[in-house]
C-alpha atoms as a PDB file:
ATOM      1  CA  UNK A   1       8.006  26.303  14.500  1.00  0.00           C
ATOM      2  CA  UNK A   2       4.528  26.806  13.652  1.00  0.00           C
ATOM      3  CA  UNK A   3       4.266  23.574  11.186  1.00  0.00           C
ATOM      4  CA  UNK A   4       5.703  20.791  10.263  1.00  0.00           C
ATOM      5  CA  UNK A   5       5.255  18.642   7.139  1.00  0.00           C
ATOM      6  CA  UNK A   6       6.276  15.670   6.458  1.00  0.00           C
ATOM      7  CA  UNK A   7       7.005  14.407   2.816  1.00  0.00           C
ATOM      8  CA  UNK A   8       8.622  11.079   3.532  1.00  0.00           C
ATOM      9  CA  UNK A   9       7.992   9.076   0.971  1.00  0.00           C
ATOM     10  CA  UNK A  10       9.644   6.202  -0.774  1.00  0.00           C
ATOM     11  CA  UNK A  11       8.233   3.149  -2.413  1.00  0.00           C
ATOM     12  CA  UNK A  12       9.479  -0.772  -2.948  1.00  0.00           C
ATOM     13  CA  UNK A  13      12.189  -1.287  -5.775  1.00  0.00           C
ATOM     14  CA  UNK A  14       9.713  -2.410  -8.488  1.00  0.00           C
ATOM     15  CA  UNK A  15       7.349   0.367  -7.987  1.00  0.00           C
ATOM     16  CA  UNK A  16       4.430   0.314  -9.024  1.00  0.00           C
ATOM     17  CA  UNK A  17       4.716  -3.522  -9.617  1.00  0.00           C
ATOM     18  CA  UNK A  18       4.409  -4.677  -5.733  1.00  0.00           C
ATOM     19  CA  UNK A  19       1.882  -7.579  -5.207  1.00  0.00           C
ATOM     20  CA  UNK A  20       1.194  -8.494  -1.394  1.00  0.00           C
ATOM     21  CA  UNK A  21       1.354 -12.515  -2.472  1.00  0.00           C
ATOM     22  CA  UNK A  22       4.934 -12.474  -3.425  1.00  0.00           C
ATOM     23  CA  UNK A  23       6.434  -9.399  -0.644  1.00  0.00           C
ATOM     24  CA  UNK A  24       8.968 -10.997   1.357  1.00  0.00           C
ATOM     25  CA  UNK A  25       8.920  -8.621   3.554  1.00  0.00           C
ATOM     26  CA  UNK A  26      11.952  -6.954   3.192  1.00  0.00           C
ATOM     27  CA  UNK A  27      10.916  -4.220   0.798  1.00  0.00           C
ATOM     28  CA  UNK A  28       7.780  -3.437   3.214  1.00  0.00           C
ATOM     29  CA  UNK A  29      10.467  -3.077   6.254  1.00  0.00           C
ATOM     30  CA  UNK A  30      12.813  -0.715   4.181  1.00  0.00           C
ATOM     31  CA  UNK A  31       9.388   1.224   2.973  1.00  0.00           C
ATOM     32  CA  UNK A  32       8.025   1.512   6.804  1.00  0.00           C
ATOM     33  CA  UNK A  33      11.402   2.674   7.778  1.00  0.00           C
ATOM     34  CA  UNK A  34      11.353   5.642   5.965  1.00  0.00           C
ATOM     35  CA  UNK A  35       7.794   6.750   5.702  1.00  0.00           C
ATOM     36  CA  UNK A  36       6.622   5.575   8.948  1.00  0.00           C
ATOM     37  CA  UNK A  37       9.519   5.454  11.032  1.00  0.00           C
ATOM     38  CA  UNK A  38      10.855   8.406   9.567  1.00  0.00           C
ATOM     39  CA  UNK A  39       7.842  10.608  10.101  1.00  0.00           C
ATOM     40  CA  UNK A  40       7.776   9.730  13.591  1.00  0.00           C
ATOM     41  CA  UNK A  41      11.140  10.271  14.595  1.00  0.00           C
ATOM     42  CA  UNK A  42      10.974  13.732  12.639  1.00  0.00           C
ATOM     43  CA  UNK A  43       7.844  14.778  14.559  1.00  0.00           C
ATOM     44  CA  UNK A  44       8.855  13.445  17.721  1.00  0.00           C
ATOM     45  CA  UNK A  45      12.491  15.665  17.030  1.00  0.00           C
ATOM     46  CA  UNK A  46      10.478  18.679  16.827  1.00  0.00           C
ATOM     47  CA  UNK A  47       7.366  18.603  19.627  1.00  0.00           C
ATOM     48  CA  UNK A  48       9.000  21.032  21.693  1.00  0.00           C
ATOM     49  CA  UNK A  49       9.777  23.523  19.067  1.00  0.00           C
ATOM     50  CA  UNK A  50       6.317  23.392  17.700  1.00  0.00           C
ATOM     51  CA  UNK A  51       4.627  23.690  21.223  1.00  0.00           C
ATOM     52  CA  UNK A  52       6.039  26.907  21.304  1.00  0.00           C
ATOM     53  CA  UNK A  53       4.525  27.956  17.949  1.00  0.00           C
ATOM     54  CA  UNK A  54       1.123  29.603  17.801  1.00  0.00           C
ATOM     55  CA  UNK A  55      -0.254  27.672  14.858  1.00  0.00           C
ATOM     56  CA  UNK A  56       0.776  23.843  16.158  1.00  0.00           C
ATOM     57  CA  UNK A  57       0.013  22.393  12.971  1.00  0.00           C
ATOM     58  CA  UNK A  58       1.466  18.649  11.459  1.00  0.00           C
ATOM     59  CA  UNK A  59       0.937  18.291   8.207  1.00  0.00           C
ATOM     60  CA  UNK A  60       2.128  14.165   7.179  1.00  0.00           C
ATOM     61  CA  UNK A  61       1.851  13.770   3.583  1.00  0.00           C
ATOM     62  CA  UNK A  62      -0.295  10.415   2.963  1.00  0.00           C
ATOM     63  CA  UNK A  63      -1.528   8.764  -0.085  1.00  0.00           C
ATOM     64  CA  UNK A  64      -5.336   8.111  -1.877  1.00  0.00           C
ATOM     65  CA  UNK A  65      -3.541   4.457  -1.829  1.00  0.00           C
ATOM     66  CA  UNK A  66      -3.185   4.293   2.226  1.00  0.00           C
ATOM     67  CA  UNK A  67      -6.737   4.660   2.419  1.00  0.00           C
ATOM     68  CA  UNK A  68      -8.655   2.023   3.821  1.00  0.00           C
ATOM     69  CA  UNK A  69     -12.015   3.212   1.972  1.00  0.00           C
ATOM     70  CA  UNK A  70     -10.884   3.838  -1.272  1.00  0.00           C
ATOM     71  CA  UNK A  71      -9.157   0.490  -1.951  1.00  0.00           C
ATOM     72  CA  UNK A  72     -11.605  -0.643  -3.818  1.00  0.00           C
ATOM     73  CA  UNK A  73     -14.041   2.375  -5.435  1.00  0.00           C
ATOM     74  CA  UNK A  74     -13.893   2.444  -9.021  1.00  0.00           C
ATOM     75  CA  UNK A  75     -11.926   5.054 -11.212  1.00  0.00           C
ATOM     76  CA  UNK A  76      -9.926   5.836  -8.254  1.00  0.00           C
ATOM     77  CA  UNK A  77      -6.906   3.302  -7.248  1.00  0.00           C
ATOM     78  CA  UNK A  78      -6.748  -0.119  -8.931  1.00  0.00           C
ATOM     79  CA  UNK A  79      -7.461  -3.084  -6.036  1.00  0.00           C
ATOM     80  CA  UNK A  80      -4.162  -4.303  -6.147  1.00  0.00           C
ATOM     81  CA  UNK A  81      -0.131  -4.591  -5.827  1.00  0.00           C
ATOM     82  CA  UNK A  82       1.760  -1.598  -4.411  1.00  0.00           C
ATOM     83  CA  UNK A  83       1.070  -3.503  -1.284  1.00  0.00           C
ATOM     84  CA  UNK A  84       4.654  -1.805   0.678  1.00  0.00           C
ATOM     85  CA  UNK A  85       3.714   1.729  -0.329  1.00  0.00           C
ATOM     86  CA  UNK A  86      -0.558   0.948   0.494  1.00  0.00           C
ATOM     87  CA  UNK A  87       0.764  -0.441   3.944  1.00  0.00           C
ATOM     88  CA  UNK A  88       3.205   2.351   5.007  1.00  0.00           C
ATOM     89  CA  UNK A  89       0.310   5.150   3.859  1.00  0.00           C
ATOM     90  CA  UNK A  90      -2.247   3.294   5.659  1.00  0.00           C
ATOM     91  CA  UNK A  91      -0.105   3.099   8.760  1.00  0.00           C
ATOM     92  CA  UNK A  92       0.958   6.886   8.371  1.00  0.00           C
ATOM     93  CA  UNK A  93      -2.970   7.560   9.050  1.00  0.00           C
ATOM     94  CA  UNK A  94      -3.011   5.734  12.013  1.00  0.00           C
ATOM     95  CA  UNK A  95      -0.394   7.383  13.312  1.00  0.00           C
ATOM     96  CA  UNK A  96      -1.638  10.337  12.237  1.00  0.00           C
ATOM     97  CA  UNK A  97      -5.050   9.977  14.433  1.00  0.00           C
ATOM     98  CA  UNK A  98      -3.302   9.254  17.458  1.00  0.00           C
ATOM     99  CA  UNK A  99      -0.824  11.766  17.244  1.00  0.00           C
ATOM    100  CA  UNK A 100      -4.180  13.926  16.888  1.00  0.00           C
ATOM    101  CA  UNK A 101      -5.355  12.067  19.781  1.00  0.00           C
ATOM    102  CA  UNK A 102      -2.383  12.621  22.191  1.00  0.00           C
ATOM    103  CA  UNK A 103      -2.215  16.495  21.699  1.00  0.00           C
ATOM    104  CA  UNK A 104      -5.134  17.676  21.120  1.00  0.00           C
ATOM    105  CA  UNK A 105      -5.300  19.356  24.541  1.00  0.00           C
ATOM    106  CA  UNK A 106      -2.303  21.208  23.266  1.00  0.00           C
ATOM    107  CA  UNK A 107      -4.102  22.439  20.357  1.00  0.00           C
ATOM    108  CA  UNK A 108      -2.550  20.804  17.818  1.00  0.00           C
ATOM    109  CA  UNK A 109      -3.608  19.721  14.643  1.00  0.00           C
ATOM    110  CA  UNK A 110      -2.505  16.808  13.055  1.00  0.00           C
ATOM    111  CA  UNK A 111      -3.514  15.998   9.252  1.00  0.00           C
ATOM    112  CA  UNK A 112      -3.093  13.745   6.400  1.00  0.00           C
ATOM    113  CA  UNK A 113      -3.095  15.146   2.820  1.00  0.00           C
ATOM    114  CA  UNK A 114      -3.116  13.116  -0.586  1.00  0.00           C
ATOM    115  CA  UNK A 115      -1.157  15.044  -2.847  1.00  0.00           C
ATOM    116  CA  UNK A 116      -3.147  12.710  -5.573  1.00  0.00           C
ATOM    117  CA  UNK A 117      -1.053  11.488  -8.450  1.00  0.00           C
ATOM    118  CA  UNK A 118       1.871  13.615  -9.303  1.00  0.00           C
ATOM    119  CA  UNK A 119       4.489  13.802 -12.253  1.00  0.00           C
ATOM    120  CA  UNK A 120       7.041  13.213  -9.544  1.00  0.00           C
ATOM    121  CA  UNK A 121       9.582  10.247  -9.966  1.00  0.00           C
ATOM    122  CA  UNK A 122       7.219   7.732  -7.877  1.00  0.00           C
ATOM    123  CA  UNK A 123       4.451   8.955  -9.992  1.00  0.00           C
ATOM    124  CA  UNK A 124       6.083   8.270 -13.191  1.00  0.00           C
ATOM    125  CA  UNK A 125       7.817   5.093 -12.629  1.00  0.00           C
ATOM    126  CA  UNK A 126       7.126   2.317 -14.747  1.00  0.00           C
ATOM    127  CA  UNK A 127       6.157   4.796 -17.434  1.00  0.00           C
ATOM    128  CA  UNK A 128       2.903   6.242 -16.249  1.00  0.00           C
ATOM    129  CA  UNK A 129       1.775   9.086 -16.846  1.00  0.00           C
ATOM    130  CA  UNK A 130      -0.058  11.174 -14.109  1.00  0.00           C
ATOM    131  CA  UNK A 131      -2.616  13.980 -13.957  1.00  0.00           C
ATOM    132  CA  UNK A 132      -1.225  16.437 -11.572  1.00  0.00           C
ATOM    133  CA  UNK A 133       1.901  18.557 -12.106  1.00  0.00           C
ATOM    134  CA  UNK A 134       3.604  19.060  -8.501  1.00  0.00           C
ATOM    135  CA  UNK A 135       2.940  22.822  -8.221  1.00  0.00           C
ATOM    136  CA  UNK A 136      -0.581  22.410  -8.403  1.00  0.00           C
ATOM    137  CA  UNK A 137      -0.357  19.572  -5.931  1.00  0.00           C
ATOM    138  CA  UNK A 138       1.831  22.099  -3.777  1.00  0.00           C
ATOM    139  CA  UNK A 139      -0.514  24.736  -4.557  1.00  0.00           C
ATOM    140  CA  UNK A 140      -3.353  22.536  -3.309  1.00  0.00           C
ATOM    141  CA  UNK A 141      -2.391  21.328  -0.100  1.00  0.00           C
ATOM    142  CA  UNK A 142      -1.005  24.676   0.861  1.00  0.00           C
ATOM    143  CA  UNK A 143      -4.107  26.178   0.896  1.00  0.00           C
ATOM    144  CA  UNK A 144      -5.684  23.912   3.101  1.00  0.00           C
ATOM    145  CA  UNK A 145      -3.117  24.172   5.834  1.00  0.00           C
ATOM    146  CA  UNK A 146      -2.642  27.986   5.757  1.00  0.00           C
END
């Protein structure tokens, strides 16, 4: 295997209605589970197959909302609620850098990408209404990893 992407991605029950103040916790467990958890067990399942790949690439797809940075610049994600989702992105990243870390002297590389907002069902729920069709997300992110 030359790469590996990861598109786990799930979000809390009420979605995009998920304010840090009232989460109980159990939604944020159920969210790490699959988009943390899940993305490392899938990587860690496929090391040795992608060591023996030329290209050595892992591509985890992220979020603009797990980002530290852009929490709170204006016109790009509101300050608040999605907390579960922000959390598990934000922890993806981490993971992300030390996965980086760890094999770069196997000459790996390890990204995040933001597919930005997409007219997928997370991206629609609660009856938004986003920018970005997924084949020109697809389209996008492809042609930075290839």
């Amino acid at each position: 295997i030359d790469i590996l992407i990861n598109n786990a991605g799930i979000a809390s029950t009420g979605h995009p209605i998920d304010p840090i103040v009232s989460n109980d916790g159990v939604e944020l467990r159920r969210v790490f589970e699959i988009n943390v958890a899940g993305t490392l067990a899938t990587t860690n399942a496929f090391l040795d197959a992608l060591r023996r790949g030329e290209t050595k690439l892992v591509a985890n797809i992220s979020s603009d909302l797990g980002s530290i940075a852009k929490t709170f610049v204006p016109g790009n994600v509101g300050p608040g609620g999605v907390s579960s989702y922000r959390l598990s992105k934000a922890a993806l990243n981490m993971a992300t850098r030390v996965y980086a870390a760890e094999l770069a002297p196997e000459a790996f590389t390890v990204v995040s990408l933001a597919p930005g907002w997409v007219a997928t069902d997370m991206g629609t729920q609660g009856g938004r209404s986003p920018p970005l069709q997924p084949e020109d997300s697809i389209r996008a992110m492809l042609d930075l990893i290839q």
